[in-house]
C-alpha atoms as a PDB file:
ATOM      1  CA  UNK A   1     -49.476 -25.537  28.512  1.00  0.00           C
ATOM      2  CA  UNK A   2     -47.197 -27.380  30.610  1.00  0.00           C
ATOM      3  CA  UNK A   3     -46.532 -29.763  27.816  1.00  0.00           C
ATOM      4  CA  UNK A   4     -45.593 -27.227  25.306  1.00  0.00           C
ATOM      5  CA  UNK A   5     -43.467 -25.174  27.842  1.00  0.00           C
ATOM      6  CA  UNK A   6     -41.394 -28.272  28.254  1.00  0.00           C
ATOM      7  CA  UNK A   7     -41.499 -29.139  24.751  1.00  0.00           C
ATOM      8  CA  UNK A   8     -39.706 -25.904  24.093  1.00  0.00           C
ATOM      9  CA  UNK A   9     -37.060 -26.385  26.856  1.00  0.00           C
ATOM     10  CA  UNK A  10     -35.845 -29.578  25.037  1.00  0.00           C
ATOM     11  CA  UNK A  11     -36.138 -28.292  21.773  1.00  0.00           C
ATOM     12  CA  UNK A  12     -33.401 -25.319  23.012  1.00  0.00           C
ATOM     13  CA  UNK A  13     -30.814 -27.884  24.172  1.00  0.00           C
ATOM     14  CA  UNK A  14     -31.450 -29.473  20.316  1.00  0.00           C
ATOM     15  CA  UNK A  15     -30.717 -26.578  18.463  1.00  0.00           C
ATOM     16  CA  UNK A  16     -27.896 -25.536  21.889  1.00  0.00           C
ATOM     17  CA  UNK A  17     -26.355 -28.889  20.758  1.00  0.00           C
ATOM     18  CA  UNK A  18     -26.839 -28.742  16.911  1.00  0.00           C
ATOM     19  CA  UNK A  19     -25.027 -25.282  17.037  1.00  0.00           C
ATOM     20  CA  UNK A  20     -21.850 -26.640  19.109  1.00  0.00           C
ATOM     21  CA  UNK A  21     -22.177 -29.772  16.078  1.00  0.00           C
ATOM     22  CA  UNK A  22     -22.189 -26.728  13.341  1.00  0.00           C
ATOM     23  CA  UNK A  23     -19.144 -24.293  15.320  1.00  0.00           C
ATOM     24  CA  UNK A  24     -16.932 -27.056  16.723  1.00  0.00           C
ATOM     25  CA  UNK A  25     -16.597 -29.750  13.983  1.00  0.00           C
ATOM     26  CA  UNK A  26     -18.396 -28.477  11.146  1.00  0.00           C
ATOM     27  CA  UNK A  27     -16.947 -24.777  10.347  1.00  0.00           C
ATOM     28  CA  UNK A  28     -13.333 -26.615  11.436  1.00  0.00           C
ATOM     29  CA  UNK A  29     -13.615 -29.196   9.058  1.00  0.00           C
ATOM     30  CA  UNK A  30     -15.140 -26.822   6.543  1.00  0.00           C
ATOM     31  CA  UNK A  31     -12.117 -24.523   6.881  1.00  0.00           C
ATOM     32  CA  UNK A  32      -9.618 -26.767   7.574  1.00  0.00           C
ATOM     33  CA  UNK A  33      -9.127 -25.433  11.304  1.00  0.00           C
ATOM     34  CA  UNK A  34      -8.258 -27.789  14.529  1.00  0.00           C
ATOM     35  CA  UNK A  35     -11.729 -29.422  15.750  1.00  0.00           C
ATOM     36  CA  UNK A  36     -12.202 -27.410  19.262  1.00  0.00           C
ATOM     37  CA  UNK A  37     -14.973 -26.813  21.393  1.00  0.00           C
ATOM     38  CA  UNK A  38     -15.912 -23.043  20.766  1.00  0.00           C
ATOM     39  CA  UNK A  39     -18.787 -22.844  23.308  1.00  0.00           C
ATOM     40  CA  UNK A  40     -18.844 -20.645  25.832  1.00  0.00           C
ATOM     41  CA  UNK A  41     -19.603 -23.735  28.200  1.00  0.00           C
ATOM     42  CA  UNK A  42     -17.985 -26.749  29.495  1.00  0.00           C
ATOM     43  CA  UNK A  43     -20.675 -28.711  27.514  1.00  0.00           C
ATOM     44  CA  UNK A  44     -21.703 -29.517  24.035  1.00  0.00           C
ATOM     45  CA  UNK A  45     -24.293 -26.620  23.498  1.00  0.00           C
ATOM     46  CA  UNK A  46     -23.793 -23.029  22.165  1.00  0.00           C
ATOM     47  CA  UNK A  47     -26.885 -21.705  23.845  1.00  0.00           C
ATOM     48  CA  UNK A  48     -27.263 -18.302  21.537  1.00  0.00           C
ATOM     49  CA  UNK A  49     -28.102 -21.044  19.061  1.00  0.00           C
ATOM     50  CA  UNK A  50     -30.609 -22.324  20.992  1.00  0.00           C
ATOM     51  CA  UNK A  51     -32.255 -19.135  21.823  1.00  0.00           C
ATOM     52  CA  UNK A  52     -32.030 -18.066  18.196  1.00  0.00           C
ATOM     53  CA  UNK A  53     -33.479 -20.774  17.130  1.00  0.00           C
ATOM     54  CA  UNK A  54     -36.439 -21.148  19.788  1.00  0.00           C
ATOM     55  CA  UNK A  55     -36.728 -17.801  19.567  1.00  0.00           C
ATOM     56  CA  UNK A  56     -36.973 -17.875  15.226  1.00  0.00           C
ATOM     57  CA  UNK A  57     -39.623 -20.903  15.822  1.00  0.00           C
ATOM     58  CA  UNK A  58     -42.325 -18.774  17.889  1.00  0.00           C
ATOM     59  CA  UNK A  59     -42.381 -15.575  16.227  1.00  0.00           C
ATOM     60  CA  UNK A  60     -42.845 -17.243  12.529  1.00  0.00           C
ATOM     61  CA  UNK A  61     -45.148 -19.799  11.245  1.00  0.00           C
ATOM     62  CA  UNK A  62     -44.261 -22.500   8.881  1.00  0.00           C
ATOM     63  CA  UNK A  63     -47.008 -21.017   6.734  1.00  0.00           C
ATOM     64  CA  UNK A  64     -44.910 -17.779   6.072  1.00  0.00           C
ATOM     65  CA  UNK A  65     -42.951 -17.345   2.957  1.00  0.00           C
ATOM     66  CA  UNK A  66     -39.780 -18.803   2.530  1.00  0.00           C
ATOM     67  CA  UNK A  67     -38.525 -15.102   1.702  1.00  0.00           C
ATOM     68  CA  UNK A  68     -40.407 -13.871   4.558  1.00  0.00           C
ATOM     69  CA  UNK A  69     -38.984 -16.364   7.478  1.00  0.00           C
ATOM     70  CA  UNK A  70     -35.323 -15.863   5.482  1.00  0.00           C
ATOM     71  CA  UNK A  71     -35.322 -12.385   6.186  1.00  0.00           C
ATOM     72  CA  UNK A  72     -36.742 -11.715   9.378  1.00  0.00           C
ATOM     73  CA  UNK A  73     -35.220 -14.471  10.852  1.00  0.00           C
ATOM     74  CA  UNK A  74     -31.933 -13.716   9.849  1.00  0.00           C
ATOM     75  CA  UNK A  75     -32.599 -10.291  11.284  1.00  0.00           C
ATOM     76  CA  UNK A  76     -34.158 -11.640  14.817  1.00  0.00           C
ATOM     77  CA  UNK A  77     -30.748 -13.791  14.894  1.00  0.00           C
ATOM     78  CA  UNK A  78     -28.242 -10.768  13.988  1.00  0.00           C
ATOM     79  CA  UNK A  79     -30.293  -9.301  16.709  1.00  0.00           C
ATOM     80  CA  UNK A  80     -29.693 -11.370  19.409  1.00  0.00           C
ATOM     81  CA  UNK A  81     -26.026 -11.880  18.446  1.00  0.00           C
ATOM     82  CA  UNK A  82     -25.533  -8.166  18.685  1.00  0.00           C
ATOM     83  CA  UNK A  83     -26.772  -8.211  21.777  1.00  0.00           C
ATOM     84  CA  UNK A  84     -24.814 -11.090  23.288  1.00  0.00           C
ATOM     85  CA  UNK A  85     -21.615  -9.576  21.977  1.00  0.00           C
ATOM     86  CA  UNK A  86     -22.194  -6.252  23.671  1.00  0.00           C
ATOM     87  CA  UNK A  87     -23.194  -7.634  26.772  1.00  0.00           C
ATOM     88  CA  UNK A  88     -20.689 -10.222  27.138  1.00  0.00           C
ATOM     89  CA  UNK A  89     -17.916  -7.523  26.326  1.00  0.00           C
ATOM     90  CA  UNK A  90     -19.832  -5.033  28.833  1.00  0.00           C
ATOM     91  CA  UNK A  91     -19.107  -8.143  31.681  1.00  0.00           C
ATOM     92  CA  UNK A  92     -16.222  -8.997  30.756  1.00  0.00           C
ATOM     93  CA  UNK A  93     -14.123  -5.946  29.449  1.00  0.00           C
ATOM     94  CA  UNK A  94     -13.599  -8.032  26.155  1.00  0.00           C
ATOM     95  CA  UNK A  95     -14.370  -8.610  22.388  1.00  0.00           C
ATOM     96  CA  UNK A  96     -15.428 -12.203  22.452  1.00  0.00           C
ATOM     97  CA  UNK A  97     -15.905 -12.220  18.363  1.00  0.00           C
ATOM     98  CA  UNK A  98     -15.226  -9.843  15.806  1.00  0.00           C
ATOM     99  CA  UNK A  99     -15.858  -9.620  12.097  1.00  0.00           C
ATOM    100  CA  UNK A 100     -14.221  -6.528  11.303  1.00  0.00           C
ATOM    101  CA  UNK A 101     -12.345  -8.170   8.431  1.00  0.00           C
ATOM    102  CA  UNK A 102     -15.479  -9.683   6.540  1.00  0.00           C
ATOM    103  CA  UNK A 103     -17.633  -7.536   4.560  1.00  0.00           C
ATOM    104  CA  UNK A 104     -20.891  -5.254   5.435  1.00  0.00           C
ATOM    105  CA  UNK A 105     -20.210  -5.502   9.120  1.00  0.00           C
ATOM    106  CA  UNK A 106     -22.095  -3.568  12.160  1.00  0.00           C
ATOM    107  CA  UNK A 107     -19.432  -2.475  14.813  1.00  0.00           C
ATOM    108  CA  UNK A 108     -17.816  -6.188  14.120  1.00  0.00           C
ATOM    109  CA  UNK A 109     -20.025  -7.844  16.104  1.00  0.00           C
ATOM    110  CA  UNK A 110     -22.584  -9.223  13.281  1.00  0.00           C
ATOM    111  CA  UNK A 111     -22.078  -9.640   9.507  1.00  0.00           C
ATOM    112  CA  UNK A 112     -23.608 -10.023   6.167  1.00  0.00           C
ATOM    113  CA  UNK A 113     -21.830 -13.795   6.093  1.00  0.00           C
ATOM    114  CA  UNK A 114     -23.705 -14.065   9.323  1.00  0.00           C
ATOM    115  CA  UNK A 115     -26.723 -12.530   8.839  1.00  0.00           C
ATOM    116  CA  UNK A 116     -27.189 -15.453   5.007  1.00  0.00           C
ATOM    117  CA  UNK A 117     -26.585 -18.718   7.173  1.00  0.00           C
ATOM    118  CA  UNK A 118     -28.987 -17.328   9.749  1.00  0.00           C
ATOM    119  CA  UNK A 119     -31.586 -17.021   7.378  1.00  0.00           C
ATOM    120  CA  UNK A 120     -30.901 -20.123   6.105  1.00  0.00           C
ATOM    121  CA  UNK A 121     -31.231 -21.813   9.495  1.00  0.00           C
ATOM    122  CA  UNK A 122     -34.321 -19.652  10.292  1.00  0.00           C
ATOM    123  CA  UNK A 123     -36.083 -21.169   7.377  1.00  0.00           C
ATOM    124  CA  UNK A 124     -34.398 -24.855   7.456  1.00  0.00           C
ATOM    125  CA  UNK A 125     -35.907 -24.699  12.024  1.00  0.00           C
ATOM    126  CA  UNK A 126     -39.378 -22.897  11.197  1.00  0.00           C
ATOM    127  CA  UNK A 127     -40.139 -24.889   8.098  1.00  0.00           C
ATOM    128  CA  UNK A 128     -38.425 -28.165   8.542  1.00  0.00           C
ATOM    129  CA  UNK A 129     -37.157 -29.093  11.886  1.00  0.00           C
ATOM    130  CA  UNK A 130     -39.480 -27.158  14.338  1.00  0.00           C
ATOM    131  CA  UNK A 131     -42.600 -28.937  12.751  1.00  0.00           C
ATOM    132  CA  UNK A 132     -41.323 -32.445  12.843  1.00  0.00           C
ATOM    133  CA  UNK A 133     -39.476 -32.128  16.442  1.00  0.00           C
ATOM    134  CA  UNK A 134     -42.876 -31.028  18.177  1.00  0.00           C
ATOM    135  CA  UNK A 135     -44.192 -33.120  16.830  1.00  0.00           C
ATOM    136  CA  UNK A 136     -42.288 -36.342  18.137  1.00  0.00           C
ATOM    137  CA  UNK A 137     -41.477 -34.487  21.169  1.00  0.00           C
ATOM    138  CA  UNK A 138     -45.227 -34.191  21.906  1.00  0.00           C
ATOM    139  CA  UNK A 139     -46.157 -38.062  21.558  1.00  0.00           C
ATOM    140  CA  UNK A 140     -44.247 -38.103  25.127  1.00  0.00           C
ATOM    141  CA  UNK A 141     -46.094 -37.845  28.211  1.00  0.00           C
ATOM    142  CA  UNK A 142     -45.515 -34.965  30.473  1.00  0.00           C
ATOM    143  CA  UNK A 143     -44.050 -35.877  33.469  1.00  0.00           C
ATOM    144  CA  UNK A 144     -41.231 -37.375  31.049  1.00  0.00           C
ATOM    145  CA  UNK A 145     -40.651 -34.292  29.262  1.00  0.00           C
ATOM    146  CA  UNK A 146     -40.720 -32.259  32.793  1.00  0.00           C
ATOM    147  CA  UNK A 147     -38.358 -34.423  33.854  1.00  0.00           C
ATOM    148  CA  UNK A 148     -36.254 -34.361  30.602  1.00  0.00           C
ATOM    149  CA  UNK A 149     -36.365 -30.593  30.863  1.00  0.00           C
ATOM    150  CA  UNK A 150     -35.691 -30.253  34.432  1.00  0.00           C
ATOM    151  CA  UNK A 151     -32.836 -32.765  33.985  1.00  0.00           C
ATOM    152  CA  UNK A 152     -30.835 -30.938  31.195  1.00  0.00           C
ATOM    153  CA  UNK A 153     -31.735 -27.608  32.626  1.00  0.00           C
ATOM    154  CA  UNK A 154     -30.529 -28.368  36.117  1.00  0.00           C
ATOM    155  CA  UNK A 155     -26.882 -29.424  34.209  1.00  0.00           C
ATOM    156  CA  UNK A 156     -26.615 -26.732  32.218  1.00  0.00           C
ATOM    157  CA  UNK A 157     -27.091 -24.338  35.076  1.00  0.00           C
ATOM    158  CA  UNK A 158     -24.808 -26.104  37.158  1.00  0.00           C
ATOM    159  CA  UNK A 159     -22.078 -25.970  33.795  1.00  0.00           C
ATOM    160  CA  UNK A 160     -23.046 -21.794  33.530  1.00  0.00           C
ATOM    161  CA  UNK A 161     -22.237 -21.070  37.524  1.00  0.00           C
ATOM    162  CA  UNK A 162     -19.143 -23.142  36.642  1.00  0.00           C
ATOM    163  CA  UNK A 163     -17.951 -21.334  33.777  1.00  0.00           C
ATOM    164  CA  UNK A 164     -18.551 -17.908  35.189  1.00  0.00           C
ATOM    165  CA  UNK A 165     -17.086 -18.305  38.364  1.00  0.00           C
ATOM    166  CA  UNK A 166     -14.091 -19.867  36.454  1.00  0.00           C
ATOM    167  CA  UNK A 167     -14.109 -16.666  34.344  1.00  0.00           C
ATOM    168  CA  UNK A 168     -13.697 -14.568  37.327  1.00  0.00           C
ATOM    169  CA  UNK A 169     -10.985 -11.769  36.753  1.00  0.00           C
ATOM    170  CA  UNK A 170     -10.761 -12.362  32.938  1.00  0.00           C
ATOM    171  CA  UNK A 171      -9.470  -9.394  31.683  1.00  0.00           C
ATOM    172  CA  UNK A 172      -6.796  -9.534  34.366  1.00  0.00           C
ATOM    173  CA  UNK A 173      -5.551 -13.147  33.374  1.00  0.00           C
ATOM    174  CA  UNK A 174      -5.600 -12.844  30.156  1.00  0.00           C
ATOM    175  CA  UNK A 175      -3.293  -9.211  29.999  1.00  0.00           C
ATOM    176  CA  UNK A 176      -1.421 -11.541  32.537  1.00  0.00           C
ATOM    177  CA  UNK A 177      -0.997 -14.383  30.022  1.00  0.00           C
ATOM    178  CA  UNK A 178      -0.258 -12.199  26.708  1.00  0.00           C
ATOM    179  CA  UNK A 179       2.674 -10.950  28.926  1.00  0.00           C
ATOM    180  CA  UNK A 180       3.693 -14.509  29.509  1.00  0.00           C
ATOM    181  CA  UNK A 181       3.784 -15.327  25.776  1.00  0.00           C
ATOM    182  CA  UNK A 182       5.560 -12.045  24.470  1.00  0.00           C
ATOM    183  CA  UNK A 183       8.103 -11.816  27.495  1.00  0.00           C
ATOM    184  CA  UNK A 184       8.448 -15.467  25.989  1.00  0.00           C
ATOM    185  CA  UNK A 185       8.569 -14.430  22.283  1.00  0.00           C
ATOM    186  CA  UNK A 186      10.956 -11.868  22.584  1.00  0.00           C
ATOM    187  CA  UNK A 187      13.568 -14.390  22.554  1.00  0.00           C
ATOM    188  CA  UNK A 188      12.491 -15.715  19.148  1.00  0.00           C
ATOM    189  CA  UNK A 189      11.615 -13.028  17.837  1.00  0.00           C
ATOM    190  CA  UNK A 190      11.897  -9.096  17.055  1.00  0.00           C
ATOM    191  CA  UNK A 191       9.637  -6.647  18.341  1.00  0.00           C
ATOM    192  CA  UNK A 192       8.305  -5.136  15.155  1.00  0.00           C
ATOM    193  CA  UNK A 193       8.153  -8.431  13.897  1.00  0.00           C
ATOM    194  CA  UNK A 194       6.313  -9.745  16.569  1.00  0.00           C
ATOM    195  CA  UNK A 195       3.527  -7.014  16.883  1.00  0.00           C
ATOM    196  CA  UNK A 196       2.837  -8.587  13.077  1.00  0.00           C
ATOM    197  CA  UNK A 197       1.453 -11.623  14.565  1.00  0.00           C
ATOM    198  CA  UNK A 198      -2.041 -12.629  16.431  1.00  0.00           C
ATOM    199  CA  UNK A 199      -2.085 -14.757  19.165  1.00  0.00           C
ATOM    200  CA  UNK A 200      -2.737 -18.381  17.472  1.00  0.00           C
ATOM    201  CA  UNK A 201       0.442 -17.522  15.448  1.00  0.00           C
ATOM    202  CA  UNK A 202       2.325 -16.367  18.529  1.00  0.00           C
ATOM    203  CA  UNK A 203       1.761 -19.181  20.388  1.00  0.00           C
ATOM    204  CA  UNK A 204       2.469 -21.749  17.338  1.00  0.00           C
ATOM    205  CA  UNK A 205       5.806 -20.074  16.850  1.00  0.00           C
ATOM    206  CA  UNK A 206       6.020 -20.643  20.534  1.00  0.00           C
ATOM    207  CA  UNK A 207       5.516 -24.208  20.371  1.00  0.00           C
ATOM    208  CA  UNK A 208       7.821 -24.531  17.558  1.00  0.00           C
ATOM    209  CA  UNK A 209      10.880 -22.851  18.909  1.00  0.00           C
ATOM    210  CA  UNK A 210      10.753 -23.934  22.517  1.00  0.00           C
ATOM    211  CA  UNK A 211       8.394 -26.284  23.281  1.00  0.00           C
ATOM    212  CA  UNK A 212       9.567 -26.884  27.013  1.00  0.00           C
ATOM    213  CA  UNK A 213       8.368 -23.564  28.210  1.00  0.00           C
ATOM    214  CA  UNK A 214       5.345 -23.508  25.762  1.00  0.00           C
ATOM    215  CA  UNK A 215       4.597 -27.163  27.730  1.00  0.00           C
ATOM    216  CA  UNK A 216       5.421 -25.202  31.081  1.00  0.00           C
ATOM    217  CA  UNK A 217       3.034 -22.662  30.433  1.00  0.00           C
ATOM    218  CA  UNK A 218       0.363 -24.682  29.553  1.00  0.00           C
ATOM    219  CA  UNK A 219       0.200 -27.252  32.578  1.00  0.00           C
ATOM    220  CA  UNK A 220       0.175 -24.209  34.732  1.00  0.00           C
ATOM    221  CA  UNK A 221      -2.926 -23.015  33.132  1.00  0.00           C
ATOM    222  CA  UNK A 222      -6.832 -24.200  34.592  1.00  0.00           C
ATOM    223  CA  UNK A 223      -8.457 -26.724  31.787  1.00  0.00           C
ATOM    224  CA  UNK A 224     -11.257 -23.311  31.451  1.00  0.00           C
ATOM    225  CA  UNK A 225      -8.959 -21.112  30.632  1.00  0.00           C
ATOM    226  CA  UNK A 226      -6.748 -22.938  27.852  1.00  0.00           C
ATOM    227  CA  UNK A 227     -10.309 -24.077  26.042  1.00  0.00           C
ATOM    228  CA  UNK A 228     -11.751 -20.243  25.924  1.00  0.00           C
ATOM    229  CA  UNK A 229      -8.166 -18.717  24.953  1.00  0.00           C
ATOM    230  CA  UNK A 230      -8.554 -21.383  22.055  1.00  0.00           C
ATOM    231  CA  UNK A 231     -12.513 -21.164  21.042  1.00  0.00           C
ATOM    232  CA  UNK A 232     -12.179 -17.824  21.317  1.00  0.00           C
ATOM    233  CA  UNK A 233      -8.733 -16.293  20.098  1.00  0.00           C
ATOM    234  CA  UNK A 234     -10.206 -13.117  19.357  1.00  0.00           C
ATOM    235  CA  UNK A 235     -10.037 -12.510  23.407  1.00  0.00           C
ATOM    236  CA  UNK A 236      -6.283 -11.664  22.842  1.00  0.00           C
ATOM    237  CA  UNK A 237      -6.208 -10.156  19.288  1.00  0.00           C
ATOM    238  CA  UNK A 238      -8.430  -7.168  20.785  1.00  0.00           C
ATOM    239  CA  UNK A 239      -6.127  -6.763  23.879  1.00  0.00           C
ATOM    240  CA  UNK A 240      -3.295  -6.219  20.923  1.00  0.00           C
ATOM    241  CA  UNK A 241      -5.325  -3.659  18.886  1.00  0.00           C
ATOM    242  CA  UNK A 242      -5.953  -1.366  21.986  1.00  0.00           C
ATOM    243  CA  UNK A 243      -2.245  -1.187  22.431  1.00  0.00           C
ATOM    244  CA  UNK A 244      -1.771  -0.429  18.357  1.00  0.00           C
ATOM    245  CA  UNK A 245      -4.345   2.168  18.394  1.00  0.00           C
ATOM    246  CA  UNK A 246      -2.278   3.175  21.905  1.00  0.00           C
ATOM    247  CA  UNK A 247       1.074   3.494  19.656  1.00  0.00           C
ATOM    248  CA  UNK A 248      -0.757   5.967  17.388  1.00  0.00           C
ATOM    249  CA  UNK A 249      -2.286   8.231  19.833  1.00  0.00           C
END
């Protein structure tokens, strides 16, 4: 029991780990975006992947139907990505993704987009992967997995209290810092014309027009918060469509 316990651990940093592979370097390339890390984390894992994944691997058998581990897999996943999304907005007052602009959406925070390439990867980790990881995981003795287990739980702990406690006051910094960049803008740009823009194009045209400041305002920024404004942008957009829906009230 031990075994398998531990088994499962390691198997969640995989999939942690293959999911920071798929969001930071694969959808980047894909779309041709900057490669970025766009993990919540310091480190290379994106753990609602490996939950989702773990999770996907013990509720369905590899003896299900393709069709069958497709679709309620995908729906397990959009599951626990709703869930994330609400709670991480209920801690930290903020929309950490949102896919109100793609199609058949739920509140933004999961899509139909979404909800496909989950149940591709549900089938591709409960038919494929799962099987042939356990089983080479298994052919180790225990006390090396325990210690395996032990060893990448105890960092990413250590990488979660650092993160959060980096993260403390979010909402307040980042109002803070979208009044740094349009206090900024305003002397590039006009005010209708800048409520047009989001806040990657904001802070390009910053960096184009006077890169000094832009420089400035950067170095006096911790290395935490300049890699979440830039894995996840959407932070500021939903600070600036509050204060649209604001100007219609």
């Amino acid at each position: 029991m031990e075994k398998y316990i531990s088994a499962y651990i390691v198997t969640f940093y995989i999939y942690g780990f293959a999911g920071w592979i798929w969001e930071s370097l694969i959808c980047p390339i894909m779309t041709r975006h900057r490669i970025k890390n766009s993990g919540f984390l310091n480190g290379p894992i994106v753990p609602i992947y490996g939950f989702g994944a773990t999770t996907v691997s013990l509720l369905f058998s590899a003896n299900e139907s393709y069709l069958s581990v497709f679709i309620e897999g995908a729906f397990v996943a959009c599951v626990i990505e709703y869930i994330t999304s609400w709670a991480m907005e209920k801690l930290y007052h903020r929309r950490w993704w949102d896919y109100s602009d793609k199609a058949f959406h739920v509140n933004g925070r999961v899509c139909l987009e979404g909800f496909l390439v989950f149940g591709v990867f549900s089938v591709v980790a409960v038919k494929f992967v799962q099987p042939y990881l356990l089983e080479k995981i298994m052919q180790h003795g225990l006390i090396t997995l325990v210690v395996i287990a032990t060893m990448l739980t105890t960092i990413f702990i250590i990488d979660l209290i650092f993160t959060v406690v980096s993260l403390t006051h979010l909402d307040e910094r980042l109002d803070e810092f979208m009044k740094d960049i349009e206090s900024s803008m305003q002397k590039l740009i006009d005010d209708v014309e800048q409520s047009k823009h989001s806040f990657n194009e904001l802070m390009d045209l910053w960096k184009e027009n006077d890169i000094s400041s832009y420089r400035q305002w950067i170095h006096d920024k911790s290395m935490s918060e300049r890699r979440i404004m830039k894995a996840f942008p959407a932070l500021m957009n939903h600070q600036r469509k509050e204060e649209k829906q604001d100007g219609k009230k």
